[in-house]
C-alpha atoms as a PDB file:
ATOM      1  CA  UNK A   1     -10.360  -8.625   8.474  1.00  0.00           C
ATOM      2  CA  UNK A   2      -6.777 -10.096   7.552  1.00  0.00           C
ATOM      3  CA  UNK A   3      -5.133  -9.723   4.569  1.00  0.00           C
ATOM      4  CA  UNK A   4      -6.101 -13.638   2.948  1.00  0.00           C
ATOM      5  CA  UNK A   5      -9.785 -12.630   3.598  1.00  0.00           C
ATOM      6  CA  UNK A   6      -9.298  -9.432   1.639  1.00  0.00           C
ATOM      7  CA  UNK A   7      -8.033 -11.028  -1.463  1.00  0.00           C
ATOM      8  CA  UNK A   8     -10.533 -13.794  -1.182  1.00  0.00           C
ATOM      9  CA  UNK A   9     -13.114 -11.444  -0.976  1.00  0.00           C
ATOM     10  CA  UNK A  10     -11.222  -9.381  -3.863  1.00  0.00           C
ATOM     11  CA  UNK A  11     -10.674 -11.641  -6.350  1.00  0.00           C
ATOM     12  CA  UNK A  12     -14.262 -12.982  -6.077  1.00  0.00           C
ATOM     13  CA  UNK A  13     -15.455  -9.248  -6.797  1.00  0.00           C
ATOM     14  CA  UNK A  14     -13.345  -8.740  -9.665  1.00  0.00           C
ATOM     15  CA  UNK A  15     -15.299 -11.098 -11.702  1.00  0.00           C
ATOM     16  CA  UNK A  16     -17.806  -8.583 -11.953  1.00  0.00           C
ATOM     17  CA  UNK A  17     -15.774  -5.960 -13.038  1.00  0.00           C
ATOM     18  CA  UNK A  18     -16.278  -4.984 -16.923  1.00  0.00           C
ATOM     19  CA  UNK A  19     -15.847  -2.426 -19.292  1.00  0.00           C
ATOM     20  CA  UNK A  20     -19.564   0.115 -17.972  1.00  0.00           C
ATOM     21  CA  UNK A  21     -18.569  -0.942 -14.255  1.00  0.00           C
ATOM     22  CA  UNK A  22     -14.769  -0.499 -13.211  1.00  0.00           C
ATOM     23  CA  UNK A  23     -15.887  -0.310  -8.897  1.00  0.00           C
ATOM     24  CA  UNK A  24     -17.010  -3.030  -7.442  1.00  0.00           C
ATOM     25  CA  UNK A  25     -18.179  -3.055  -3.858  1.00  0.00           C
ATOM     26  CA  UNK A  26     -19.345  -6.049  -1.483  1.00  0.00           C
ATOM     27  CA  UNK A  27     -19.873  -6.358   2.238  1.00  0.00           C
ATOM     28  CA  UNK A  28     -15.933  -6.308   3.552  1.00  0.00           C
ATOM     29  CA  UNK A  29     -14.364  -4.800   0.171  1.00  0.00           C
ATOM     30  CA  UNK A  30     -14.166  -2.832  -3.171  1.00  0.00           C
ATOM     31  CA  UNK A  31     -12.580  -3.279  -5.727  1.00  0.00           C
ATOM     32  CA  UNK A  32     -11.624  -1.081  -8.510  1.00  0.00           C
ATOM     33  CA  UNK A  33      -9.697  -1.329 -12.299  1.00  0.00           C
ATOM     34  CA  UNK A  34      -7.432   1.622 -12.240  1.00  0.00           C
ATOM     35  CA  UNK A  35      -5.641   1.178 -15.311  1.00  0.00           C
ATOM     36  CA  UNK A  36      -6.136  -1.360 -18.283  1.00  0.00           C
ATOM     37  CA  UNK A  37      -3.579  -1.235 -21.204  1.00  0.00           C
ATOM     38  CA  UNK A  38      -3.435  -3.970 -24.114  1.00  0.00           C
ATOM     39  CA  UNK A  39      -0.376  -5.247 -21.487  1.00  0.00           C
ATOM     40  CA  UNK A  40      -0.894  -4.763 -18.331  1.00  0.00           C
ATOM     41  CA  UNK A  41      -4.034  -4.596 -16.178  1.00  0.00           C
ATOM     42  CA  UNK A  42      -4.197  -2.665 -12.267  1.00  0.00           C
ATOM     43  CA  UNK A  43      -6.679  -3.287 -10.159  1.00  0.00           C
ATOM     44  CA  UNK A  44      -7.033  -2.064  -6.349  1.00  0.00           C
ATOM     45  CA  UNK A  45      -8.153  -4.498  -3.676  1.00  0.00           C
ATOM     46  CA  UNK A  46      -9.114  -2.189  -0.862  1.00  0.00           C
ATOM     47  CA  UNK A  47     -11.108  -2.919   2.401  1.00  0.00           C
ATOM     48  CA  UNK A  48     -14.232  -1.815   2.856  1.00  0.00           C
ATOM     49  CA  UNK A  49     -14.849   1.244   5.613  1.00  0.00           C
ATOM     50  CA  UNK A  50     -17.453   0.083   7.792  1.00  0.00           C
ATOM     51  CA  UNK A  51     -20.066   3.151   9.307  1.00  0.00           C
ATOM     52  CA  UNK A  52     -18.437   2.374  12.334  1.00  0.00           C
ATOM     53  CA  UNK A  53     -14.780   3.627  11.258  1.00  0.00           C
ATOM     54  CA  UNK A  54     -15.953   6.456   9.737  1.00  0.00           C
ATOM     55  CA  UNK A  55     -15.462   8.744  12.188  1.00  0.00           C
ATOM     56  CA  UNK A  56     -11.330   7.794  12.287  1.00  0.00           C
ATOM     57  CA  UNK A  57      -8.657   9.934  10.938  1.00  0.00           C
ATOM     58  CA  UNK A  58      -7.211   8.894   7.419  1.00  0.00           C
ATOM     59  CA  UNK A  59      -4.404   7.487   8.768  1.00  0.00           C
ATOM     60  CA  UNK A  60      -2.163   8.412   5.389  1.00  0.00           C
ATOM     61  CA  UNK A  61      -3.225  12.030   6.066  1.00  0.00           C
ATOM     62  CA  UNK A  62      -2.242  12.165   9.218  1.00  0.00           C
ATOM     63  CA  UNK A  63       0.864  10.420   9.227  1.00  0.00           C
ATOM     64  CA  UNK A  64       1.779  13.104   6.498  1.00  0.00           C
ATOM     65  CA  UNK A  65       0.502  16.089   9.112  1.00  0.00           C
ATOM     66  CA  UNK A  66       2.006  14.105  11.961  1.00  0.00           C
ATOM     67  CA  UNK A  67       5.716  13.950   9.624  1.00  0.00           C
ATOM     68  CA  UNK A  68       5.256  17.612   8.310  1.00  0.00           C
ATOM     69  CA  UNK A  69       4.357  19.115  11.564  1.00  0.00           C
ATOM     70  CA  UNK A  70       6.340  17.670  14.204  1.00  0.00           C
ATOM     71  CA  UNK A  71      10.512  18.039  14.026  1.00  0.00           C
ATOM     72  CA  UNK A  72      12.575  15.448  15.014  1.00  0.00           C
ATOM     73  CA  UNK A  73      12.715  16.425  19.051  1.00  0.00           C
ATOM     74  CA  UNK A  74       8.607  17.516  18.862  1.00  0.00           C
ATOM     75  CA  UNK A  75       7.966  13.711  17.589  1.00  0.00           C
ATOM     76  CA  UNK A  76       9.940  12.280  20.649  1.00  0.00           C
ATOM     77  CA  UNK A  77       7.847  14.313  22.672  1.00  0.00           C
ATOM     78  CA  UNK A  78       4.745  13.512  21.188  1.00  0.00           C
ATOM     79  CA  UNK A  79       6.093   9.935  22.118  1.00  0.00           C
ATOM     80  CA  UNK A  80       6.859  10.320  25.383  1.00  0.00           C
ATOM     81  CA  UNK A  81       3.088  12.114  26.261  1.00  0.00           C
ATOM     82  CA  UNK A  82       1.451   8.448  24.560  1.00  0.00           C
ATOM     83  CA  UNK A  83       4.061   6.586  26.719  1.00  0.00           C
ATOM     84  CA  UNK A  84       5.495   5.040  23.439  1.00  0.00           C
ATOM     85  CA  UNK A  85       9.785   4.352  23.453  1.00  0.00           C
ATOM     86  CA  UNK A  86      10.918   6.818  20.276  1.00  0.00           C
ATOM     87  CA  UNK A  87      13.692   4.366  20.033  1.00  0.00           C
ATOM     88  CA  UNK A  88      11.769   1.165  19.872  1.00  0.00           C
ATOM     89  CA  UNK A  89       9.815   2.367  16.684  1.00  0.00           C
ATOM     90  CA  UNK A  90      11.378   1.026  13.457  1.00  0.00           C
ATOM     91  CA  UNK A  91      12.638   2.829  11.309  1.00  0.00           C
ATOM     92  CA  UNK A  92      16.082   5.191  11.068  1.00  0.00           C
ATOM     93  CA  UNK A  93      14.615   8.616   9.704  1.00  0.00           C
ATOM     94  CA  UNK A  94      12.148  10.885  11.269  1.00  0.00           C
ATOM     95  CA  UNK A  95       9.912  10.065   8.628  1.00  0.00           C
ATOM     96  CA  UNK A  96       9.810   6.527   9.163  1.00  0.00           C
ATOM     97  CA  UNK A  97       9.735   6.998  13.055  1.00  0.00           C
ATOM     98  CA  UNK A  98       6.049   8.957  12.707  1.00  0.00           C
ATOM     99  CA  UNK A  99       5.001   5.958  10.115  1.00  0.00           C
ATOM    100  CA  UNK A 100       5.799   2.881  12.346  1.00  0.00           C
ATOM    101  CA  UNK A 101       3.788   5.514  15.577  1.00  0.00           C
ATOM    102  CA  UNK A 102       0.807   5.708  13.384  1.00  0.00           C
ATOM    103  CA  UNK A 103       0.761   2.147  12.390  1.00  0.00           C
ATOM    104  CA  UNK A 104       1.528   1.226  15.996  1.00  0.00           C
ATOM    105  CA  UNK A 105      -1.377   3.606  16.985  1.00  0.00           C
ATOM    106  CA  UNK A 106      -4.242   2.192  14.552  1.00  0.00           C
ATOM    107  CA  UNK A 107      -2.643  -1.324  15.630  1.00  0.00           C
ATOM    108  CA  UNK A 108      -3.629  -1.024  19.092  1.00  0.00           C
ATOM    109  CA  UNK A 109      -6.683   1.259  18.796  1.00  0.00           C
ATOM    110  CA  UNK A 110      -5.070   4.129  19.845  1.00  0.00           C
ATOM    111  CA  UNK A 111      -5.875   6.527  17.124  1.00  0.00           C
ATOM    112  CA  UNK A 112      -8.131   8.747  18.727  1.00  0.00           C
ATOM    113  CA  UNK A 113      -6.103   9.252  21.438  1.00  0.00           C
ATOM    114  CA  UNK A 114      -2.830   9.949  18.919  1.00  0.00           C
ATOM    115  CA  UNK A 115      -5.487  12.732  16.884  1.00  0.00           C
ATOM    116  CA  UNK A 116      -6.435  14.331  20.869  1.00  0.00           C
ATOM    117  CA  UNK A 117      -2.643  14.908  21.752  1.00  0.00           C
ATOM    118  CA  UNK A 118      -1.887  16.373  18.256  1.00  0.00           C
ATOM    119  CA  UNK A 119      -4.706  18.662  18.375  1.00  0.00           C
ATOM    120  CA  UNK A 120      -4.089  19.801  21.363  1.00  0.00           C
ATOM    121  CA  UNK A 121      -0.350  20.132  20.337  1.00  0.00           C
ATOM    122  CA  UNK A 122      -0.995  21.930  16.924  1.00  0.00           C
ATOM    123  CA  UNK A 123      -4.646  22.881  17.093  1.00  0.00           C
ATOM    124  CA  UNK A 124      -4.667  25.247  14.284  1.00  0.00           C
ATOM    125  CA  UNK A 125      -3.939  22.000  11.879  1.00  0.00           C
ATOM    126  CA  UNK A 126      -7.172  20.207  10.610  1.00  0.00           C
ATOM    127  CA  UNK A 127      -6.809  16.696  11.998  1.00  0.00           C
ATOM    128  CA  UNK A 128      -9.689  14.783  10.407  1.00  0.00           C
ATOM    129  CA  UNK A 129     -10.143  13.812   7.127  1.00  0.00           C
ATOM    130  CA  UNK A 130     -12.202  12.906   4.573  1.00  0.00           C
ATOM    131  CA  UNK A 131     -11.991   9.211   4.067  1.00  0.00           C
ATOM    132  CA  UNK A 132     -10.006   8.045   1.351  1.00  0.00           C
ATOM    133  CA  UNK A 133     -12.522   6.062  -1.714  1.00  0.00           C
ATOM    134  CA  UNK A 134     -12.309   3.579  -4.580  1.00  0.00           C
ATOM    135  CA  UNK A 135     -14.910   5.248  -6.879  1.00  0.00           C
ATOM    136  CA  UNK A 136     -17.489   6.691  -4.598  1.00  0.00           C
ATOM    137  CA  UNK A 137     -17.300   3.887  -1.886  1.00  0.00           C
ATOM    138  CA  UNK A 138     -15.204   5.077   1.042  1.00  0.00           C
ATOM    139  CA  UNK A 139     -12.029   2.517   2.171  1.00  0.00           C
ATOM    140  CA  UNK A 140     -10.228   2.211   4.661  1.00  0.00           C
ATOM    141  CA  UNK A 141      -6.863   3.632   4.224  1.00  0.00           C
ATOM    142  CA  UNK A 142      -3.698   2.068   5.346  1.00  0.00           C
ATOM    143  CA  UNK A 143       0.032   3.161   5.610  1.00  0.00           C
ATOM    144  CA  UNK A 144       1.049   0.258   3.601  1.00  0.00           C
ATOM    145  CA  UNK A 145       0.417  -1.225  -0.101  1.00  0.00           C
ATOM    146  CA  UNK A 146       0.649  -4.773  -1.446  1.00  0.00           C
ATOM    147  CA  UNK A 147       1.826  -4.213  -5.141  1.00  0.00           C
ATOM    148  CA  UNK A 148       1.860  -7.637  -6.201  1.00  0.00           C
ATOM    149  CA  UNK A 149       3.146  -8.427 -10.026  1.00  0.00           C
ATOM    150  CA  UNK A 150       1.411 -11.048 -11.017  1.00  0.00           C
ATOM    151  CA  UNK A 151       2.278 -11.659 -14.793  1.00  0.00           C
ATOM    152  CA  UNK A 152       4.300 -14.681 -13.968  1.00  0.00           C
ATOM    153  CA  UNK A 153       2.397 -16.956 -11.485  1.00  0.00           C
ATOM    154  CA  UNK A 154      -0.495 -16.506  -9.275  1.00  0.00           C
ATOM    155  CA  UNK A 155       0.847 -14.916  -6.423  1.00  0.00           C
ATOM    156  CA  UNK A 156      -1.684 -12.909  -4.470  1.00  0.00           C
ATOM    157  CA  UNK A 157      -3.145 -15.434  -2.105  1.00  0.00           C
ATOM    158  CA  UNK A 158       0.825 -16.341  -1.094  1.00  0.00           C
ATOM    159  CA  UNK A 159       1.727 -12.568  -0.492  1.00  0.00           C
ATOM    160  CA  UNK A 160      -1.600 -12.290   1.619  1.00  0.00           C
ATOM    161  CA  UNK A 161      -0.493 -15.823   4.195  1.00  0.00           C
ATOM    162  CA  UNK A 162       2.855 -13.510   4.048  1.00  0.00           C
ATOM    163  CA  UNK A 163       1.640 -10.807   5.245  1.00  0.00           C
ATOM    164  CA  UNK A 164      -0.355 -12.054   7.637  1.00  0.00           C
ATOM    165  CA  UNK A 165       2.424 -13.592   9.017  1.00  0.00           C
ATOM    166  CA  UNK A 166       4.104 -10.434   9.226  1.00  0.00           C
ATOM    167  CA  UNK A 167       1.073  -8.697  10.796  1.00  0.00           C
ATOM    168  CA  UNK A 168       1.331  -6.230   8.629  1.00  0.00           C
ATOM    169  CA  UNK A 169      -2.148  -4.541   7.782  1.00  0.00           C
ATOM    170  CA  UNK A 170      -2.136  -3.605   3.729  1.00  0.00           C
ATOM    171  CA  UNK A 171      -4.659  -2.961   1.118  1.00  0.00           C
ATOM    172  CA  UNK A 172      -3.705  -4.647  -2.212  1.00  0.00           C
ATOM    173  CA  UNK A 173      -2.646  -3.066  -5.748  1.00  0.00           C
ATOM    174  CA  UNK A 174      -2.462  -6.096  -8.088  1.00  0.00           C
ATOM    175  CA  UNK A 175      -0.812  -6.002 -11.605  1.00  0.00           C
ATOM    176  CA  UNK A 176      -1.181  -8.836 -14.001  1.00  0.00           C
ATOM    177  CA  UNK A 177      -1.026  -9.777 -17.713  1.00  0.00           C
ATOM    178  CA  UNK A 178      -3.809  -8.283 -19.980  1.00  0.00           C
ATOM    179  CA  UNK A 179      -3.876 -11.415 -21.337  1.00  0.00           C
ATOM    180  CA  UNK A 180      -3.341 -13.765 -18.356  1.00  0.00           C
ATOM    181  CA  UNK A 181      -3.089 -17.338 -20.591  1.00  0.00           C
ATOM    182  CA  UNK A 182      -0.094 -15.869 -22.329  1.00  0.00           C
ATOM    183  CA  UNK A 183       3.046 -16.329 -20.270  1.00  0.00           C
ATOM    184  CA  UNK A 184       5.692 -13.080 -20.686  1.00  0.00           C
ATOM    185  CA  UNK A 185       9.108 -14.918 -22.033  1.00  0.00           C
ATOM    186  CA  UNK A 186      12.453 -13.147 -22.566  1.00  0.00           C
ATOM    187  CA  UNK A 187      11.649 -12.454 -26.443  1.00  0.00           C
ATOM    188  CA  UNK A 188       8.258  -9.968 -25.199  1.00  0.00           C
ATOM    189  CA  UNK A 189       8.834  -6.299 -25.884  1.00  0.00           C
ATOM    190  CA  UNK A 190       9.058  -5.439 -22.319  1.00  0.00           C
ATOM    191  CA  UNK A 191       9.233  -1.640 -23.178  1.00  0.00           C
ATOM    192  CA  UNK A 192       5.398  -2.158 -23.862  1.00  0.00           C
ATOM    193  CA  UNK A 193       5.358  -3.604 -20.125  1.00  0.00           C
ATOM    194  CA  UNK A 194       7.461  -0.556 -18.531  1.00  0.00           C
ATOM    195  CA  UNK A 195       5.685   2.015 -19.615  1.00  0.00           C
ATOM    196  CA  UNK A 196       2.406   1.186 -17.801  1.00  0.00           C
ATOM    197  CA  UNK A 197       3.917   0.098 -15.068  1.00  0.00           C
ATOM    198  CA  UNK A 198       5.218   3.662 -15.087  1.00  0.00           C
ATOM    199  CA  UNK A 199       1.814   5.222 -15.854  1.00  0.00           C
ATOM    200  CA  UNK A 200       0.379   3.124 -12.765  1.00  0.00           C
ATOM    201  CA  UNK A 201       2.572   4.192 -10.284  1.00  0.00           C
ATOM    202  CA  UNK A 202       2.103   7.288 -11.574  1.00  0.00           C
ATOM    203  CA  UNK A 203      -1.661   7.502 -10.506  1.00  0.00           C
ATOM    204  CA  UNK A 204      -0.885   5.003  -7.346  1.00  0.00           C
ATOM    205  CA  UNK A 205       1.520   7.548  -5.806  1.00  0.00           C
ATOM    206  CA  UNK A 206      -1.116  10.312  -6.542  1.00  0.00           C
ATOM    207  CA  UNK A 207      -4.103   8.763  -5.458  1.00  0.00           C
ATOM    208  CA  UNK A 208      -2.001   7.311  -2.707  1.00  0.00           C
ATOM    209  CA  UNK A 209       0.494   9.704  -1.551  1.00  0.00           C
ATOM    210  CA  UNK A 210       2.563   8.948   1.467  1.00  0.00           C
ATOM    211  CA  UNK A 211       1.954   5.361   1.972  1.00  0.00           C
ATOM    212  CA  UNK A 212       4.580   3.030   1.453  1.00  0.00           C
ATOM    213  CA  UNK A 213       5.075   0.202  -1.175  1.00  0.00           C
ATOM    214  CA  UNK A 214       5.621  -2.972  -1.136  1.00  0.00           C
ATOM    215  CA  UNK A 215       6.494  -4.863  -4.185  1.00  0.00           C
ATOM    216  CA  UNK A 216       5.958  -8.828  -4.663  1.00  0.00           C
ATOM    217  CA  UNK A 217       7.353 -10.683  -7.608  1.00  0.00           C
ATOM    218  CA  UNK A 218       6.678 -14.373  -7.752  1.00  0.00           C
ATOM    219  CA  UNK A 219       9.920 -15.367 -10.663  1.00  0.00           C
ATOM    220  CA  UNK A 220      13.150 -14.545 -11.686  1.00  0.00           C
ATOM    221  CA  UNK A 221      12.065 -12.741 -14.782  1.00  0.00           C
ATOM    222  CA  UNK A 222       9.444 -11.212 -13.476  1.00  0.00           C
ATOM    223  CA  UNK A 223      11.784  -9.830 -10.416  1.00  0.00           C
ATOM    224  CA  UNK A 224      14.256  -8.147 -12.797  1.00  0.00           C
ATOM    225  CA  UNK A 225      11.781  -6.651 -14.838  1.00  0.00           C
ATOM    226  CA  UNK A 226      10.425  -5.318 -11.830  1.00  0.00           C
ATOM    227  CA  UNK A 227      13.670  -3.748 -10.333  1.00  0.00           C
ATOM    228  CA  UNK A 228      14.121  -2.129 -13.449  1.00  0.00           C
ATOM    229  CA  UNK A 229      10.566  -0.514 -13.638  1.00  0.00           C
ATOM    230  CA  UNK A 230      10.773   0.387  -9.931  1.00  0.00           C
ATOM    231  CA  UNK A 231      14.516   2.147 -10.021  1.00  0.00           C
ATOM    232  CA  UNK A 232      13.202   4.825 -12.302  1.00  0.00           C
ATOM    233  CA  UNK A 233       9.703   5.012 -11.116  1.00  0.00           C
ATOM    234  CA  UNK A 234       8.874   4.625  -7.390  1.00  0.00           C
ATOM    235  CA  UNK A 235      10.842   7.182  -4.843  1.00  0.00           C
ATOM    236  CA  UNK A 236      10.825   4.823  -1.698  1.00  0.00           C
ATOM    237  CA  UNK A 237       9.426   0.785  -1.757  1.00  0.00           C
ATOM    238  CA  UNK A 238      10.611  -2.660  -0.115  1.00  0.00           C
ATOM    239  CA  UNK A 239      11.136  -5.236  -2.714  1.00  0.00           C
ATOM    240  CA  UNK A 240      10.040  -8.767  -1.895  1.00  0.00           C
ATOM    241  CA  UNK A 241      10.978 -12.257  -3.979  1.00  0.00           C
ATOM    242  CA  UNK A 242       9.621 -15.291  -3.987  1.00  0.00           C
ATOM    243  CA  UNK A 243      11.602 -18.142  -2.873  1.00  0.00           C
ATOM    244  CA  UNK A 244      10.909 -22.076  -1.577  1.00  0.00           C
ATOM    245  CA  UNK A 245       7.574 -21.269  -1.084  1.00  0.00           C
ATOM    246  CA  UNK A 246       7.534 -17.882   0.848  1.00  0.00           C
ATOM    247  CA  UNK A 247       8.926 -14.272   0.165  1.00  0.00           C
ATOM    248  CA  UNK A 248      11.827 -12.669   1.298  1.00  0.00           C
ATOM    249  CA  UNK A 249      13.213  -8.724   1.090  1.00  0.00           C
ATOM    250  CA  UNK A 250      15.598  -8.993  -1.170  1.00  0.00           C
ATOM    251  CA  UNK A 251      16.094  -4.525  -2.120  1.00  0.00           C
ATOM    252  CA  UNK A 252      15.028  -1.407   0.484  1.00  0.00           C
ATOM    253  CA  UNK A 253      14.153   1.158  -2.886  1.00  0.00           C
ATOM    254  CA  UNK A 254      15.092   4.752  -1.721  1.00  0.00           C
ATOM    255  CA  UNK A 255      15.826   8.442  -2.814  1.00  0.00           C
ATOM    256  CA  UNK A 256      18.799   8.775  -1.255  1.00  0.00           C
ATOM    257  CA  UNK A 257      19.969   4.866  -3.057  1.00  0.00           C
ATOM    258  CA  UNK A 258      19.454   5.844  -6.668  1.00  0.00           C
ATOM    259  CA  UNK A 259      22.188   9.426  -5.880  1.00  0.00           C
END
């Protein structure tokens, strides 16, 4: 399933969401309202988990295992046993090396054989995990979040073509307007608007700890509000804008940056 037939799928579901039912499940996704203020409204566009994937290793757990039990030379050679170049992943930091291996790993169908080697490596660490869910439906979890802002312009169906092109595999956290016929201008009280944005990443990084954002914002205005809400909220997230009709990186959001 790519990422446009996600968000197809997504936004079609999220017409049934309402007040007595905030989940939403159909054959390929779930969807599911995570926060609703009078100005601004979350919503999680996940992928379904089929019976058949069940059996797989969260792959946001174990890239945290994988990160918190391996040092620096114990990841290269974890790398070198799966015949994967250390030096070819992307990425500077350890931490970012034992991302891009996991993502490289579930890319390929590898994962199984990743979990074997590391159990057999550390095998008094629990390498399986519970699924991750949206309400009680279980999704499948990815290493990589689409937040897309979109209180300015539809933007989601452009991130997803994006991303796609990027072949990069994400499930989607989408932020619009409460009140989506009502444009935000430079005279709104955008403290209104930063404070749950702060509130939602606030759950997002709980419910969705050690994966790594991605933030999408589709005009000018609605860029520097969002570099202002992300600088004091989000530890680590790539900033995209939207530009003659595609997106480009435009900020790498870090700990170390903000020192």
């Amino acid at each position: 399933m790519n990422n446009a037939q996600l968000i197809d799928a997504g936004l079609a579901l999220m017409t049934q969401i309402n007040e007595h039912q905030l989940t939403v499940a159909g054959d390929t996704a779930v969807v599911q309202r995570l926060y609703h203020t009078p100005h601004l409204v979350a919503t999680l566009i996940a992928q379904k988990q089929s019976g058949s994937e069940q059996d797989h290793a969260n792959i946001v757990a174990l890239f945290e295992k994988i990160d918190r039990h391996f040092n620096d030379s114990e990841l290269r050679d974890l790398c070198f046993q799966l015949k994967v170049d250390y030096e070819d992943l992307a990425g500077e930091g350890k931490r970012d090396k034992a991302r891009e291996l996991v993502t490289m790993m579930n890319r390929h169908g590898r994962l199984p054989e990743l979990v074997a080697l590391a159990s057999q490596l550390r095998p008094k660490v629990k390498w399986q995990d519970l699924p991750q869910q949206a309400g009680e439906t279980d999704i499948v979890a990815k290493l990589d979040i689409a937040v897309v802002v979109d209180i300015s312009r539809p933007a989601s169906r452009d991130v997803a073509r994006y991303l796609d092109d990027a072949e990069m595999d994400v499930n989607f956290l989408l932020l619009q307007n409460a009140q989506p016929d009502a444009l935000l201008s430079p005279e709104e009280k955008w403290d209104r608007y930063v404070t749950a944005f702060a509130q939602t990443m606030d759950s997002i990084k709980h419910t969705f700890s050690g994966a790594r954002l991605h933030f999408f914002f589709a005009a000018p205005g609605a860029l520097i509000f969002g570099l202002g809400c992300i600088w004091g909220t989000v530890d680590e997230a790539e900033v995209y804008h939207y530009e003659k009709g595609t997106y480009y990186p435009v900020l790498l959001v870090s700990r170390e940056l903000r020192r």
